[in-house]
N, C-alpha and C. Protein backbone atom coordinates (compact mmCIF):
# COMPACT_ATOMS: atom_id res chain seq x y z
N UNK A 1 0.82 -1.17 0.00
CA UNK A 1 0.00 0.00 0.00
C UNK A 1 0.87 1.24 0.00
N UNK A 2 0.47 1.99 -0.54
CA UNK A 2 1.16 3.52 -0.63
C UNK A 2 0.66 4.24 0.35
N UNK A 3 1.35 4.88 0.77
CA UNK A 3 1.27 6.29 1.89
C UNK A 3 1.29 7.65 1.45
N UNK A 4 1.14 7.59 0.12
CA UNK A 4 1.32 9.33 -0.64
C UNK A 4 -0.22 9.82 -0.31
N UNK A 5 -0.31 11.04 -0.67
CA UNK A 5 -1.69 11.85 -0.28
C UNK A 5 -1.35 13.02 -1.26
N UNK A 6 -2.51 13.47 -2.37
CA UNK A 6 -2.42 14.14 -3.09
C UNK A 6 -3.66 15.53 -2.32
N UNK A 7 -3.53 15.55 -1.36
CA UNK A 7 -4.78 16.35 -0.77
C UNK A 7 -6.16 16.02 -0.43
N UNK A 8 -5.87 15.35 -1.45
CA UNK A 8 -7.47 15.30 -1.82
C UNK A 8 -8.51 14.24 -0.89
N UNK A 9 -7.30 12.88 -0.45
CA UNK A 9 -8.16 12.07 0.35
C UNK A 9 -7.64 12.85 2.18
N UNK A 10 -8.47 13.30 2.68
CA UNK A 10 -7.79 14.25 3.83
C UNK A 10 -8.14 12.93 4.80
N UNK A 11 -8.99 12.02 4.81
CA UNK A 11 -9.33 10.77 6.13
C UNK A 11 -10.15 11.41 7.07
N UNK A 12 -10.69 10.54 8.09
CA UNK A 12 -11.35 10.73 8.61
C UNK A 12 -10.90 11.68 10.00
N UNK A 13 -12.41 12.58 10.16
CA UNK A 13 -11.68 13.19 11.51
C UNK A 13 -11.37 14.94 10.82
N UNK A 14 -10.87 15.16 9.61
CA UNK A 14 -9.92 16.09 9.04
C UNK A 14 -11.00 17.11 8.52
N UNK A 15 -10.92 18.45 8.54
CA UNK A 15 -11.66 19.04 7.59
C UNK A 15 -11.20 19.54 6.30
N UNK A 16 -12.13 19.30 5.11
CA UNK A 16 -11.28 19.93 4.14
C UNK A 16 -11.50 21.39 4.00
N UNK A 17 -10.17 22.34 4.64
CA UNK A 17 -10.02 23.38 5.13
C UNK A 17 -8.77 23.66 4.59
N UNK A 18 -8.04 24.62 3.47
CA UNK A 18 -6.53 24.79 3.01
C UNK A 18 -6.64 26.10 3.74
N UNK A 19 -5.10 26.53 4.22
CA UNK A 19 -4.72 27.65 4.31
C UNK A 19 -3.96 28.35 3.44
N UNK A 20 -4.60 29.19 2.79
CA UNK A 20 -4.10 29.54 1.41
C UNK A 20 -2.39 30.95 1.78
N UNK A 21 -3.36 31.72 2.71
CA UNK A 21 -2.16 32.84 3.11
C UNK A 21 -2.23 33.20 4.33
N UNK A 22 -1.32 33.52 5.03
CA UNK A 22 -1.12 33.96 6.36
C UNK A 22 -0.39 35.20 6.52
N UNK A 23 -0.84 36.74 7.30
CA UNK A 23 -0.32 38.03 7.00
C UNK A 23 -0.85 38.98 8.04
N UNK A 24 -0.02 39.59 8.51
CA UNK A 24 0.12 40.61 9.68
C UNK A 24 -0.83 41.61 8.45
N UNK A 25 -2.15 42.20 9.00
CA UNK A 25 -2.89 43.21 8.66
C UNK A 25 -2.52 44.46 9.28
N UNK A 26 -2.28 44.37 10.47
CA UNK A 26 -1.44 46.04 11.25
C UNK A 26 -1.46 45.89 12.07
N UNK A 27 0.10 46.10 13.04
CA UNK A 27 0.28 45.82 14.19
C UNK A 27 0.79 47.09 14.95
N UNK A 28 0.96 47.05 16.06
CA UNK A 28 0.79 48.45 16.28
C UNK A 28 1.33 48.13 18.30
N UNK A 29 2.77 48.79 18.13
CA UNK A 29 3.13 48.57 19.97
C UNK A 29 3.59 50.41 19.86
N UNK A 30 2.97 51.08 21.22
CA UNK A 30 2.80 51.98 21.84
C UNK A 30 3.77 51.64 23.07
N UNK A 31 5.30 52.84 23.55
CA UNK A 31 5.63 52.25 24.73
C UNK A 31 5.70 53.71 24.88
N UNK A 32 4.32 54.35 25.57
CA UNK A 32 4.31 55.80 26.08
C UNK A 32 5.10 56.54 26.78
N UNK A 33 5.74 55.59 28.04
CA UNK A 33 6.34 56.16 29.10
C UNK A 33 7.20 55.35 29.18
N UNK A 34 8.40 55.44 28.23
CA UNK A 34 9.42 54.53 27.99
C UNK A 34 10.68 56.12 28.56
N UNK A 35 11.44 56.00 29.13
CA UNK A 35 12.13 54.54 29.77
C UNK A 35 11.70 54.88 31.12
N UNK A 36 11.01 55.55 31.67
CA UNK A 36 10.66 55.64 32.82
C UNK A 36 10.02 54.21 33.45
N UNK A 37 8.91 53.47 32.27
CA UNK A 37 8.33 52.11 33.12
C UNK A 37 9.42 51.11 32.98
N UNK A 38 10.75 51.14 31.78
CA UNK A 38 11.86 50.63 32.41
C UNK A 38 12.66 50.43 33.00
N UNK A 39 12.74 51.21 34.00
CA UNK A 39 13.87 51.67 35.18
C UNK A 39 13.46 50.46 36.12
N UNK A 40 14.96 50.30 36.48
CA UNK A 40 14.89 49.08 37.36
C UNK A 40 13.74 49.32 39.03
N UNK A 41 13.43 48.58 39.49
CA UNK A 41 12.36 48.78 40.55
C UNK A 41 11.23 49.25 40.38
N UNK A 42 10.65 48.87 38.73
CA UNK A 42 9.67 49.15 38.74
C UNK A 42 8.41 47.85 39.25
N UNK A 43 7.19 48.03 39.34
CA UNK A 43 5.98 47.26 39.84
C UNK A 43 5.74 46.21 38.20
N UNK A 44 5.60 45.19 38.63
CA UNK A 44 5.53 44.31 37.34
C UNK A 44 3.99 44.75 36.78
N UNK A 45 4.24 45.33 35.75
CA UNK A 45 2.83 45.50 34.98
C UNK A 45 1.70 44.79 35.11
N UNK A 46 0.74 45.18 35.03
CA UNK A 46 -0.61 44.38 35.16
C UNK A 46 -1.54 44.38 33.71
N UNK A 47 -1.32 43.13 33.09
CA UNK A 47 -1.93 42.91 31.69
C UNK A 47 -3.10 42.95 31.06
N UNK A 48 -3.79 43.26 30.47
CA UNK A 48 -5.38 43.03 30.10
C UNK A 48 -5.57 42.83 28.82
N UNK A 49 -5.58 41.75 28.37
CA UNK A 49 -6.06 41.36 27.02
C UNK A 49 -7.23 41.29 26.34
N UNK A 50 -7.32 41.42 25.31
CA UNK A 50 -8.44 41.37 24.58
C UNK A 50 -8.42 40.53 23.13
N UNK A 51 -9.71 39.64 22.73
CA UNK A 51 -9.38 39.18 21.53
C UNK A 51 -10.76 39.09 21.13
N UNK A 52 -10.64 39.53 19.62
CA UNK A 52 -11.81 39.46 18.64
C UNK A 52 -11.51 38.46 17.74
N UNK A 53 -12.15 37.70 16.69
CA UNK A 53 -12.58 37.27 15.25
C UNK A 53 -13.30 37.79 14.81
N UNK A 54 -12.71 38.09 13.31
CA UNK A 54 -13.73 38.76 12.38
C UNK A 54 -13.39 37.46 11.34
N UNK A 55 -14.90 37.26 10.32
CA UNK A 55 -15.15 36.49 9.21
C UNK A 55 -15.76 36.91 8.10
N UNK A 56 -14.97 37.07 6.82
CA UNK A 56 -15.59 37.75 5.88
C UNK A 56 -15.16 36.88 4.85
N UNK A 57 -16.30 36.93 3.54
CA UNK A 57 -16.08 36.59 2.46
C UNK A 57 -14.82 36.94 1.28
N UNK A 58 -14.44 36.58 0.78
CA UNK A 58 -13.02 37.13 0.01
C UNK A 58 -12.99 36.55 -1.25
N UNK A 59 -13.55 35.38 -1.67
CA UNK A 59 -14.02 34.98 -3.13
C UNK A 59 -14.83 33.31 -2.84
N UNK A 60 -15.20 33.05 -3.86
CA UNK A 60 -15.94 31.28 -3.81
C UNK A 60 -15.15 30.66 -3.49
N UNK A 61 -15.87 30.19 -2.40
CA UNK A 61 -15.08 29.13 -1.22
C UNK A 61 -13.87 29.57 -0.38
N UNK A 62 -13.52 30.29 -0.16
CA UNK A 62 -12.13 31.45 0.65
C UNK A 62 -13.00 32.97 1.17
N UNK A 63 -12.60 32.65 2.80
CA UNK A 63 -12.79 33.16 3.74
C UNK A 63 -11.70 34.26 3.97
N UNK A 64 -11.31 35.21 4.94
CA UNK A 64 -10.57 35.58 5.63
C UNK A 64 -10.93 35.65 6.81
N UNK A 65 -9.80 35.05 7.38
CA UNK A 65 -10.59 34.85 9.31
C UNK A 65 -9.32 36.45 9.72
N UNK A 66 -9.78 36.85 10.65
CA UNK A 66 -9.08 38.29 11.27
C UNK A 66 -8.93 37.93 12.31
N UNK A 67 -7.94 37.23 13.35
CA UNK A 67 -7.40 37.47 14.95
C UNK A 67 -7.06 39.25 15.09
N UNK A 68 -7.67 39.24 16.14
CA UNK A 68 -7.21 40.27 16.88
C UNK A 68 -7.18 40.34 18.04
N UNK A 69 -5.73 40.85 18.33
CA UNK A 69 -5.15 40.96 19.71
C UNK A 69 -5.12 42.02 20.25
N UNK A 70 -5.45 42.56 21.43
CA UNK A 70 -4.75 43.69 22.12
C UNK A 70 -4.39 43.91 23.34
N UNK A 71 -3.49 44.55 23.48
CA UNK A 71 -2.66 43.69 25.22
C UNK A 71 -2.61 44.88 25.86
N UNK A 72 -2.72 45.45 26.79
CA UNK A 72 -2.58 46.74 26.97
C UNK A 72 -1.86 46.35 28.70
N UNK A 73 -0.13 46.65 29.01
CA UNK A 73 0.02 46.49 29.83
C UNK A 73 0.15 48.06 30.98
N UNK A 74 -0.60 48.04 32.41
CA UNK A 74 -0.21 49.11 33.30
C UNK A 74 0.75 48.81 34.37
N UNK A 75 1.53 50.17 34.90
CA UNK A 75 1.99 50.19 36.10
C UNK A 75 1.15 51.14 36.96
N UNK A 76 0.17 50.50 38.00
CA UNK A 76 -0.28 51.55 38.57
C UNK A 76 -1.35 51.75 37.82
N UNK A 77 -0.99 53.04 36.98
CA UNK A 77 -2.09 54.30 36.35
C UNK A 77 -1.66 54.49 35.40
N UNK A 78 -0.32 53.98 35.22
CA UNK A 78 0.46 54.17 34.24
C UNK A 78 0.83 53.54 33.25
N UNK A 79 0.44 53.85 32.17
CA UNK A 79 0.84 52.74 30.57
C UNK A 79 2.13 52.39 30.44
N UNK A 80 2.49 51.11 30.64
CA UNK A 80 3.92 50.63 30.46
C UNK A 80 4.03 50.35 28.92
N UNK A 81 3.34 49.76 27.97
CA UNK A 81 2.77 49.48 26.64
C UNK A 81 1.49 48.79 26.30
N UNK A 82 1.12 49.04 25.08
CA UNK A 82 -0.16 48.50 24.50
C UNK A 82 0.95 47.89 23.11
N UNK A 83 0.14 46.68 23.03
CA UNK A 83 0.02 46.17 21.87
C UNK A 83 -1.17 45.67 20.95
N UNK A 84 -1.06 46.00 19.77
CA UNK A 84 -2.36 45.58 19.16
C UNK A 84 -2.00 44.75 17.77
N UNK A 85 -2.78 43.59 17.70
CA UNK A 85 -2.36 43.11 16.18
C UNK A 85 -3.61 42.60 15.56
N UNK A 86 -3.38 42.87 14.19
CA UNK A 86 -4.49 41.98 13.52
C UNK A 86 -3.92 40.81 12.31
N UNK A 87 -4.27 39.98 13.16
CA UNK A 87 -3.40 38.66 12.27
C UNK A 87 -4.28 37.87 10.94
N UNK A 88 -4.21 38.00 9.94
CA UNK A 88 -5.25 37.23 9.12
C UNK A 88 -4.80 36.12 8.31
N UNK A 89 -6.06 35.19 8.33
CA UNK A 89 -5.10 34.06 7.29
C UNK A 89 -6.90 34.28 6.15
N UNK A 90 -6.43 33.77 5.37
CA UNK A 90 -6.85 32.80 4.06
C UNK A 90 -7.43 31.58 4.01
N UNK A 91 -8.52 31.17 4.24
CA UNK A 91 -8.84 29.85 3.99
C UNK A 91 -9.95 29.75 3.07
N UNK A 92 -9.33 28.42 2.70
CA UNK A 92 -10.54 27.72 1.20
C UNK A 92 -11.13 26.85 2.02
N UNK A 93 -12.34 26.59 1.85
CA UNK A 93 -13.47 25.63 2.34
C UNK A 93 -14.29 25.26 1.05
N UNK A 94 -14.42 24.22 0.59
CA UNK A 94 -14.98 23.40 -0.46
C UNK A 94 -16.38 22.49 0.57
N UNK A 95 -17.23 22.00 -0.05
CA UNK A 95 -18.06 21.38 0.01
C UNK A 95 -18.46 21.28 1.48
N UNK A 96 -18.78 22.09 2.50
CA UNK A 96 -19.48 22.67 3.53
C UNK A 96 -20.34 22.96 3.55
N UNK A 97 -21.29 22.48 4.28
CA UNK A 97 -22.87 23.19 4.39
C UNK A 97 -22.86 24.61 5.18
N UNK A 98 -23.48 25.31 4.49
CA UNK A 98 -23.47 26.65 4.53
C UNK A 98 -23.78 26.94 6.42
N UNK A 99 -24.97 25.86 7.18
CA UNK A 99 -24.70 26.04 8.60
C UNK A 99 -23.60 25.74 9.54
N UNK A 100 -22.58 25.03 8.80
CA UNK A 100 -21.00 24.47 9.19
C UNK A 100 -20.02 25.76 9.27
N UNK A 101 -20.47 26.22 8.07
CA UNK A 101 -19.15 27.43 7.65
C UNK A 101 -18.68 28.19 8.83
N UNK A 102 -18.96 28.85 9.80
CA UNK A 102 -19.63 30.09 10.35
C UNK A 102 -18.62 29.65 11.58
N UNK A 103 -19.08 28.70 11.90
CA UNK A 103 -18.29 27.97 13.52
C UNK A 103 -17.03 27.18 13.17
N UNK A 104 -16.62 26.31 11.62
CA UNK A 104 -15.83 25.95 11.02
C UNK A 104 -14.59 27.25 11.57
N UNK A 105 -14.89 28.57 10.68
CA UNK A 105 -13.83 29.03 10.26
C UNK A 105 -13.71 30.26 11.79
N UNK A 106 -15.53 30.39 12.46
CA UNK A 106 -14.63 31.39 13.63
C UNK A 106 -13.89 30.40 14.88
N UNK A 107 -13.19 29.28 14.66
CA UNK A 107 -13.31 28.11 15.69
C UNK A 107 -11.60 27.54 15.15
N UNK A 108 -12.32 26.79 14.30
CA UNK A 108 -10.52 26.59 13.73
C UNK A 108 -9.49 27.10 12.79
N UNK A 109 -10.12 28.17 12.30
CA UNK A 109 -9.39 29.64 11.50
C UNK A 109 -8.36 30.31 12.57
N UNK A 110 -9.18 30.36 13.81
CA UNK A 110 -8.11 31.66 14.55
C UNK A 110 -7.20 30.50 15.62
N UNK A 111 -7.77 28.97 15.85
CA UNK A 111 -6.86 28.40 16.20
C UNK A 111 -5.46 27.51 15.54
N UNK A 112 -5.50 28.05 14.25
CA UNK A 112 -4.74 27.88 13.43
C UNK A 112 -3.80 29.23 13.16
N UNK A 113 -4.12 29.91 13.70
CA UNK A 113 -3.47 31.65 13.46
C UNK A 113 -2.89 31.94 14.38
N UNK A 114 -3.53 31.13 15.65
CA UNK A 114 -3.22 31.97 17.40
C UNK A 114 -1.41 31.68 17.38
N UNK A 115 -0.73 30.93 17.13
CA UNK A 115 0.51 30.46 17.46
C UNK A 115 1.07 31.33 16.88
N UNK A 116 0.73 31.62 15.61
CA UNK A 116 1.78 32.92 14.95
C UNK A 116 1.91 34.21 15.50
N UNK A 117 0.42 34.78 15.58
CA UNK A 117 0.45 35.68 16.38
C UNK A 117 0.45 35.70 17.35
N UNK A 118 0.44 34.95 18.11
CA UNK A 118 1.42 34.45 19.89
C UNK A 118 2.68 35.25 19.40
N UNK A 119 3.36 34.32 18.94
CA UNK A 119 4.98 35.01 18.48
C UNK A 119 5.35 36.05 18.20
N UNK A 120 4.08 36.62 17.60
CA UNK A 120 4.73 38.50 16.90
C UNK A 120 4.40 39.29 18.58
N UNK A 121 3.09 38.98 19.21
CA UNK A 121 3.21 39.76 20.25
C UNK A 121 4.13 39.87 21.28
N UNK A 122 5.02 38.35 21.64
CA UNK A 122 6.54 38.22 22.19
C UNK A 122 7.08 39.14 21.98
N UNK A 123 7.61 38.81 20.65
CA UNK A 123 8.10 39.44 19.78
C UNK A 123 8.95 41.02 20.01
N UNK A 124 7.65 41.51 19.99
CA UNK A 124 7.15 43.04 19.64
C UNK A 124 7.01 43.91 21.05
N UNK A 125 6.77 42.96 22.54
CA UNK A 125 7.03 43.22 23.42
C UNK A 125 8.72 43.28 24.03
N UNK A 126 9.15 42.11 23.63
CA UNK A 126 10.41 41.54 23.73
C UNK A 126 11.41 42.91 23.12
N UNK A 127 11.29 43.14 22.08
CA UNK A 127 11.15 44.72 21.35
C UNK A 127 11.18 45.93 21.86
N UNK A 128 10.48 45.99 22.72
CA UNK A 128 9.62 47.23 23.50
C UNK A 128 10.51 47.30 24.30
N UNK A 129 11.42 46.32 25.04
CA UNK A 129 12.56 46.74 26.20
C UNK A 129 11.83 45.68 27.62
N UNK A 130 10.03 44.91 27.25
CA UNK A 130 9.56 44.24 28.14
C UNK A 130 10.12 42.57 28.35
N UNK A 131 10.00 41.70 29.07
CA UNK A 131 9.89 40.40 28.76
C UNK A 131 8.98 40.28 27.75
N UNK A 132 9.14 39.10 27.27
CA UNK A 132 7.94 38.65 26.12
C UNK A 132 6.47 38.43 26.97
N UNK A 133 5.37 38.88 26.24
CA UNK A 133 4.46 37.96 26.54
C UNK A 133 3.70 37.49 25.77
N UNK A 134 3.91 36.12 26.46
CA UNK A 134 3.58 34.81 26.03
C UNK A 134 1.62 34.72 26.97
N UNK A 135 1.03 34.94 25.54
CA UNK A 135 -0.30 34.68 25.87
C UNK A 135 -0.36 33.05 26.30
N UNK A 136 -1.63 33.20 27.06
CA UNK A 136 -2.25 31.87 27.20
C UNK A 136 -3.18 31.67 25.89
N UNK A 137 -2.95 29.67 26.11
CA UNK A 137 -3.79 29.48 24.81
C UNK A 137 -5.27 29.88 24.76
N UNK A 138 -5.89 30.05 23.74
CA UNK A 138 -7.28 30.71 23.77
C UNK A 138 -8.20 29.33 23.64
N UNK A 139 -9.18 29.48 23.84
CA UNK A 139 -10.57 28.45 23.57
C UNK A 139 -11.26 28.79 22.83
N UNK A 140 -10.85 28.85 21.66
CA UNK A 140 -11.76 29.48 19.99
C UNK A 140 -13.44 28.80 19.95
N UNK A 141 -13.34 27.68 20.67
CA UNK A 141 -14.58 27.14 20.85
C UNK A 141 -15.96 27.99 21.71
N UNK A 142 -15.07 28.10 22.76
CA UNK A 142 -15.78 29.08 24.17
C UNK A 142 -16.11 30.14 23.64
N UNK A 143 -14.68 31.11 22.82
CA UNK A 143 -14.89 32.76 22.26
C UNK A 143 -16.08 32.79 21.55
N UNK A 144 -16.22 31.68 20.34
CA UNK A 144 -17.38 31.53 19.23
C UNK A 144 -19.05 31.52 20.08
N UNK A 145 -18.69 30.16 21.30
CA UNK A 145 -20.29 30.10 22.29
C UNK A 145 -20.72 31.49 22.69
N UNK A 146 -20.03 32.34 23.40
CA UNK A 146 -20.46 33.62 23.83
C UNK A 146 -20.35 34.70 22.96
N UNK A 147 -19.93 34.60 21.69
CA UNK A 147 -20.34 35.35 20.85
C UNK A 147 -21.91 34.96 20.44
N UNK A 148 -22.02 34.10 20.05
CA UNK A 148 -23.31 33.86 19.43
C UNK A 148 -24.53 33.85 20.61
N UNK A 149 -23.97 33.66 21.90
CA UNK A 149 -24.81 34.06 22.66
C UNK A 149 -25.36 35.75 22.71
N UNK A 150 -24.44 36.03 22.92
CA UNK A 150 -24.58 38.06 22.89
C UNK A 150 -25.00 38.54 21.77
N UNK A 151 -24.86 37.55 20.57
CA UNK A 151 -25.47 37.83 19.47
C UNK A 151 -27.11 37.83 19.40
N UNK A 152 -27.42 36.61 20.16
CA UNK A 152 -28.80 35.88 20.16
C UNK A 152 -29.44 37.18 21.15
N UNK A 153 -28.62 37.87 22.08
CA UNK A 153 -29.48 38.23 23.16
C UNK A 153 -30.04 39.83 22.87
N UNK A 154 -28.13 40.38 21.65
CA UNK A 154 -28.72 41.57 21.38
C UNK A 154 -29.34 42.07 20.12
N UNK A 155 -29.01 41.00 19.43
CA UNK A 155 -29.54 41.07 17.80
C UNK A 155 -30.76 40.26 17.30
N UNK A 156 -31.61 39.59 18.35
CA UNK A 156 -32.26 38.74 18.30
C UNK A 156 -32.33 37.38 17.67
N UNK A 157 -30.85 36.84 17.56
CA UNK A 157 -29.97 35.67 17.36
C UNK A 157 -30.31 36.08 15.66
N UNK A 158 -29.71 36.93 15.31
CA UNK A 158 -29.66 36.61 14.09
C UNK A 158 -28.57 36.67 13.80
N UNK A 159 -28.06 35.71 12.49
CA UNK A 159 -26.47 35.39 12.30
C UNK A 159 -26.16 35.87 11.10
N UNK A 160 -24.97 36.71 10.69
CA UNK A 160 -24.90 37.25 9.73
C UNK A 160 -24.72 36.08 8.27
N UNK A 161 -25.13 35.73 7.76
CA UNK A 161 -25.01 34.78 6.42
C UNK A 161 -23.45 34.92 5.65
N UNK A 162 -22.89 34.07 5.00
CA UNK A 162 -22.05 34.15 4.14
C UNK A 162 -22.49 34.41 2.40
């Protein structure tokens, strides 16, 4: 028996889901009160993150999923840095039922993205004169449930269509 795979048979379990492109949309680190929140003895910043998905159409059968990050670290009262990114990939989805699509790509689109842009926000902090930070992993599953909840509660569950 052969072990080659031309794509096409993906097996069971797999979605047929390609990632066509992966690309920093605009990233953006703010270190306001630099070098003052670097001076040694300072109070270790206190972090607050934030993360969105956006899902939009981009041609037949190809999505663009949008991560977005934004980290905004304080000392005190005081802005040590903000970071913000918007990470996007590319995906083709073939033969999906149109009620699949929606949770498909806001679910395993941005958990396919989160690792990269994990790295640029290191990165870019690491950059800044801070330690890196290294987000915790996200639950793209959970983010998607309480979206569509807040959706249901303030839009009267209506879901935007592809």
């Amino acid at each position: 028996m052969s072990d080659q795979s031309n794509g096409q048979d993906q097996g069971p379990g797999t979605l047929p889901m390609n990632v066509l492109a992966q690309y920093v949309k605009d990233l953006s680190f703010e270190n306001p009160n630099a070098p003052q929140t670097l001076l040694p003895g300072q109070p270790q910043p206190q972090v607050n993150i934030g993360v969105d998905v956006q899902v939009r159409p981009a041609a037949d059968d190809i999505y663009e999923v949008s991560l977005q990050l934004r980290a905004e670290a304080k000392q005190g009262e005081t802005v040590a840095f903000l970071v913000e990114l918007s990470y996007g990939g590319l995906f083709q989805l073939a033969g999906i039922p149109q009620e699949h699509l929606r949770p498909i790509l806001m679910i395993e689109g941005p958990r396919l993205l989160f690792p990269f842009a994990r790295a640029i926000v290191a990165d870019a902090t690491r950059e800044g004169g801070y330690p890196p930070l290294m987000l915790n992993p996200i639950d793209f599953a959970d983010l998607y449930r309480r979206q569509m909840g807040a959706a249901e509660q303030g839009e009267g569950g209506q879901e935007t269509a592809f």
